[in-house]
C-alpha atoms as a PDB file:
ATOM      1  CA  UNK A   1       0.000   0.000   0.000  1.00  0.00           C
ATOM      2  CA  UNK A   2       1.421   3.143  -1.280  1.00  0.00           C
ATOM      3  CA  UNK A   3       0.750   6.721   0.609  1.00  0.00           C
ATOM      4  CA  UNK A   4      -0.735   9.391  -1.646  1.00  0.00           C
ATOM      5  CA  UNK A   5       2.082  12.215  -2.564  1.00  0.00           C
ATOM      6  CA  UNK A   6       1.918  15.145  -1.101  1.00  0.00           C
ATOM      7  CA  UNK A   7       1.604  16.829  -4.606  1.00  0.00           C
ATOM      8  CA  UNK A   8      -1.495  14.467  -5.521  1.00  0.00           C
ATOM      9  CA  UNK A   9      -3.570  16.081  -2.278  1.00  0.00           C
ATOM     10  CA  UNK A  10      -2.281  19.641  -3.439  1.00  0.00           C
ATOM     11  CA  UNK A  11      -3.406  19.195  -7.225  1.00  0.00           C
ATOM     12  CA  UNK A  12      -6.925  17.626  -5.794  1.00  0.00           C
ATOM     13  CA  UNK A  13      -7.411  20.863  -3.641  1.00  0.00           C
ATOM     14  CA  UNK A  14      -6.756  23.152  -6.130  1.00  0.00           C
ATOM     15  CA  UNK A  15      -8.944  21.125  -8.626  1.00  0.00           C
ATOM     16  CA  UNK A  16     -11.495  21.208  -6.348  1.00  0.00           C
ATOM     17  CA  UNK A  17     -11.211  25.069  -5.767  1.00  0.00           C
ATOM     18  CA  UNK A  18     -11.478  25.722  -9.460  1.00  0.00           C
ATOM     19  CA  UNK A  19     -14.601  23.241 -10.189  1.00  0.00           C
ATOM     20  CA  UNK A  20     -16.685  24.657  -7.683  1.00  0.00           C
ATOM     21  CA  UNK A  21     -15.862  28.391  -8.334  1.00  0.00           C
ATOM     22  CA  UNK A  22     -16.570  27.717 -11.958  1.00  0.00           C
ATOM     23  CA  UNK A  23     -19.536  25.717 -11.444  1.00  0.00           C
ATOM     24  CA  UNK A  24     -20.831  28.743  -8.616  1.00  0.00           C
ATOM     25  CA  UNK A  25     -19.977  31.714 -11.215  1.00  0.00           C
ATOM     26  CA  UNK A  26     -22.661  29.794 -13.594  1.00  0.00           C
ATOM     27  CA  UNK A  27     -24.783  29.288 -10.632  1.00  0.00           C
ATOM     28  CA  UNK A  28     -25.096  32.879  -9.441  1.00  0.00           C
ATOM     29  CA  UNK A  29     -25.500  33.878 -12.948  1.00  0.00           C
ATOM     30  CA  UNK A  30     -28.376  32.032 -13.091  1.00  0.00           C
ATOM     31  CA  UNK A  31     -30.062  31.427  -9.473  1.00  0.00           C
ATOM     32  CA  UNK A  32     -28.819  35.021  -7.827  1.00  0.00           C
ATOM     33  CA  UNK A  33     -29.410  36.879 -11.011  1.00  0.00           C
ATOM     34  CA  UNK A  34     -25.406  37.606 -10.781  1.00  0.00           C
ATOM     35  CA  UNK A  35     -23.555  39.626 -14.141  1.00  0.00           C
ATOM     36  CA  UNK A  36     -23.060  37.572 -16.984  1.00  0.00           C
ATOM     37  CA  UNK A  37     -19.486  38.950 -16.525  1.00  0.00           C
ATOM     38  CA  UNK A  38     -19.269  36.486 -13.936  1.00  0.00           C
ATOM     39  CA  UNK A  39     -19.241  33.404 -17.027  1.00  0.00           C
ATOM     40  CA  UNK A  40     -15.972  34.752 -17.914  1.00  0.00           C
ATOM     41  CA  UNK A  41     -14.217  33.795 -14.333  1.00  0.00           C
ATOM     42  CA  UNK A  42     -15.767  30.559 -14.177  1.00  0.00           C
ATOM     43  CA  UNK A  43     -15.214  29.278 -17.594  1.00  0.00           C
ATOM     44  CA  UNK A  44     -11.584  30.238 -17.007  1.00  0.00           C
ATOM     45  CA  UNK A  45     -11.757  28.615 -13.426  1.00  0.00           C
ATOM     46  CA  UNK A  46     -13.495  25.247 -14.544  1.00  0.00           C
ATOM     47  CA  UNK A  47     -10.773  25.193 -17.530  1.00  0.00           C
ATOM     48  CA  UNK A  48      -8.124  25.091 -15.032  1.00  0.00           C
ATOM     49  CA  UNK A  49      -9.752  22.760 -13.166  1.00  0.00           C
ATOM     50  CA  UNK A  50      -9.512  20.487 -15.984  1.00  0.00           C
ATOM     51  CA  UNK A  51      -5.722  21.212 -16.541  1.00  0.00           C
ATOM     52  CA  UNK A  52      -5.443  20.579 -12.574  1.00  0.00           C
ATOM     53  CA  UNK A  53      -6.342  16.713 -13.146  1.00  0.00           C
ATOM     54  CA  UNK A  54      -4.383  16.032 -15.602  1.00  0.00           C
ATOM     55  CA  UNK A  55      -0.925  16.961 -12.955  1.00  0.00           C
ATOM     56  CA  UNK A  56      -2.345  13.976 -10.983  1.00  0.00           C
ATOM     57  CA  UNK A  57       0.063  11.297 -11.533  1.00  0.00           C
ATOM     58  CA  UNK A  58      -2.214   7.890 -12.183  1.00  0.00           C
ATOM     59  CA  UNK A  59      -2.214   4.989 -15.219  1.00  0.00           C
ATOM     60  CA  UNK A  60      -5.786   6.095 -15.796  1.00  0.00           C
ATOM     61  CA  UNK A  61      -7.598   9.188 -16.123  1.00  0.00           C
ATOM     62  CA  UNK A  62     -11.228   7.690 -14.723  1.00  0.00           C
ATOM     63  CA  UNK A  63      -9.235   6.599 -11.616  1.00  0.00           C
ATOM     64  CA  UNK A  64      -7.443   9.877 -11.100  1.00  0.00           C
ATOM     65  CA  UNK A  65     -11.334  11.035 -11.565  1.00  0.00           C
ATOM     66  CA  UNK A  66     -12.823   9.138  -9.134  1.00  0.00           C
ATOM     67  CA  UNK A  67     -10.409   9.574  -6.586  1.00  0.00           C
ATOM     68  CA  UNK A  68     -10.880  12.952  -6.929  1.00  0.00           C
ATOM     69  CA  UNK A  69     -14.724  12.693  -6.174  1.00  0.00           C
ATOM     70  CA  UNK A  70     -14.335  12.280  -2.702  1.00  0.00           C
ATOM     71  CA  UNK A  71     -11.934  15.101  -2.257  1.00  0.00           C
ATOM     72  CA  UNK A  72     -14.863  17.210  -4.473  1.00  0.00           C
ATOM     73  CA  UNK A  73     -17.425  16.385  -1.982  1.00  0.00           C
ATOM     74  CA  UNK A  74     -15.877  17.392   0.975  1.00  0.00           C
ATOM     75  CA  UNK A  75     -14.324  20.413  -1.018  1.00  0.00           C
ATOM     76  CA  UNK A  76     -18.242  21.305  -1.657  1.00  0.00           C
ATOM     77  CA  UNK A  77     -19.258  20.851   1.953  1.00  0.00           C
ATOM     78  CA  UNK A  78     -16.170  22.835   2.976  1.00  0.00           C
ATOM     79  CA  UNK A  79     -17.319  26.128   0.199  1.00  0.00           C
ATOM     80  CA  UNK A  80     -20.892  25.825   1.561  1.00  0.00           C
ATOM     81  CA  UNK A  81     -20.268  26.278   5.153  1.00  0.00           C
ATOM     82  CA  UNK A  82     -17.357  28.959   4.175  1.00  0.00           C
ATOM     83  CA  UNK A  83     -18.637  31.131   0.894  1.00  0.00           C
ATOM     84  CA  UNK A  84     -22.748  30.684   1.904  1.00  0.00           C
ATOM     85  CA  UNK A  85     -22.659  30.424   5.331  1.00  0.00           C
ATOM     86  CA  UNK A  86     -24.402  26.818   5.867  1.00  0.00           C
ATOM     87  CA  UNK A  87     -23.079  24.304   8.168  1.00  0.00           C
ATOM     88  CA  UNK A  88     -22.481  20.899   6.997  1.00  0.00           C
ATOM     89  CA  UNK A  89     -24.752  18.359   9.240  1.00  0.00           C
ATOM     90  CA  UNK A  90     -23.808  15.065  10.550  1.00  0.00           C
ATOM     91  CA  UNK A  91     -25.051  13.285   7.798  1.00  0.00           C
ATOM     92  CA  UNK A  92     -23.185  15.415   5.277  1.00  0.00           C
ATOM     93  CA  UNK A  93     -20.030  14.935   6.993  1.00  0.00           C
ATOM     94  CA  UNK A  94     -20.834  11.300   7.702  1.00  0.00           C
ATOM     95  CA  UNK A  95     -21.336  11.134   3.560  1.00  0.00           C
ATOM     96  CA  UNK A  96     -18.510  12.907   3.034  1.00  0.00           C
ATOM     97  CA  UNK A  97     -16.306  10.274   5.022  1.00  0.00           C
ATOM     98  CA  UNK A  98     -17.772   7.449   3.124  1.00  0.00           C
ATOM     99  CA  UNK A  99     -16.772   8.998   0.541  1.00  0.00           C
ATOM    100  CA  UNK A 100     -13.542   9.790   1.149  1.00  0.00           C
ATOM    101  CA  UNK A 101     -12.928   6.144   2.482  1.00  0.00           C
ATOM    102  CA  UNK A 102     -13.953   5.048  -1.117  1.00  0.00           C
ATOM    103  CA  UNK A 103     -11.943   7.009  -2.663  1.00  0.00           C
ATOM    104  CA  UNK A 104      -8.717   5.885  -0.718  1.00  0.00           C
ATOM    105  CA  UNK A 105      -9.712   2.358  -1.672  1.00  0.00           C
ATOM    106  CA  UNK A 106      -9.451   3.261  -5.504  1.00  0.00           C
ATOM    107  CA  UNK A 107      -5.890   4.936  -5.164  1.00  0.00           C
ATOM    108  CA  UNK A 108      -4.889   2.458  -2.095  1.00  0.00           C
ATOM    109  CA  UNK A 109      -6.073  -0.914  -2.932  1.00  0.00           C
ATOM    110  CA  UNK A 110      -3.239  -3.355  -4.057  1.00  0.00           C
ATOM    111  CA  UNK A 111      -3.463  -4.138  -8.137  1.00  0.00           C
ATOM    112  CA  UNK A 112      -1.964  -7.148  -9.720  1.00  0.00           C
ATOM    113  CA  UNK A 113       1.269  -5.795 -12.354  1.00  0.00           C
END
């Protein structure tokens, strides 16, 4: 069983930072009647989100990708408590660590060569 580098977690977090930004400038254009100014941001954000993933160093992009979806999950719960203002619930962070825990067993779990 391998540990996940150091670099992997950084590249995951900053992913994470640029999908939800990018997916929240399209949301506040269209659910908080926001500027469509703010498209321009958030296409540029969810571009380098997609750039981000491909730093991750795995044999397979849809692993790299699902991995990541547990780090996404608890990157959402983190923006909603810290950018709107709602607390995550037990059963949000109880999802989140399930999760999480899945997504260690796709980068973790031994492979045969």
């Amino acid at each position: 069983m391998t540990a996940l580098p150091t670099s992997t977690l950084v590249v995951y977090a900053l992913a994470a930072l640029a999908e939800i930004a990018g997916c929240f400038a399209v949301w506040a254009v269209i659910k908080l009647d926001a500027s469509r100014w703010w498209l321009l941001p958030g296409l540029a954000s969810l571009a380098l989100f997609a750039y981000a993933l491909t730093l991750v160093e795995a044999e397979f992009a849809g692993r790299a990708y699902a991995a990541y979806g547990g780090v996404y999950i608890l990157a959402s719960l983190l923006w909603m408590w810290g950018a709107e203002g709602a607390r995550p619930d037990g059963y949000d962070l109880a999802g989140a660590a399930l999760c999480l825990l899945g997504a260690g067993v796709i980068l973790w779990a031994p492979r045969a060569a």
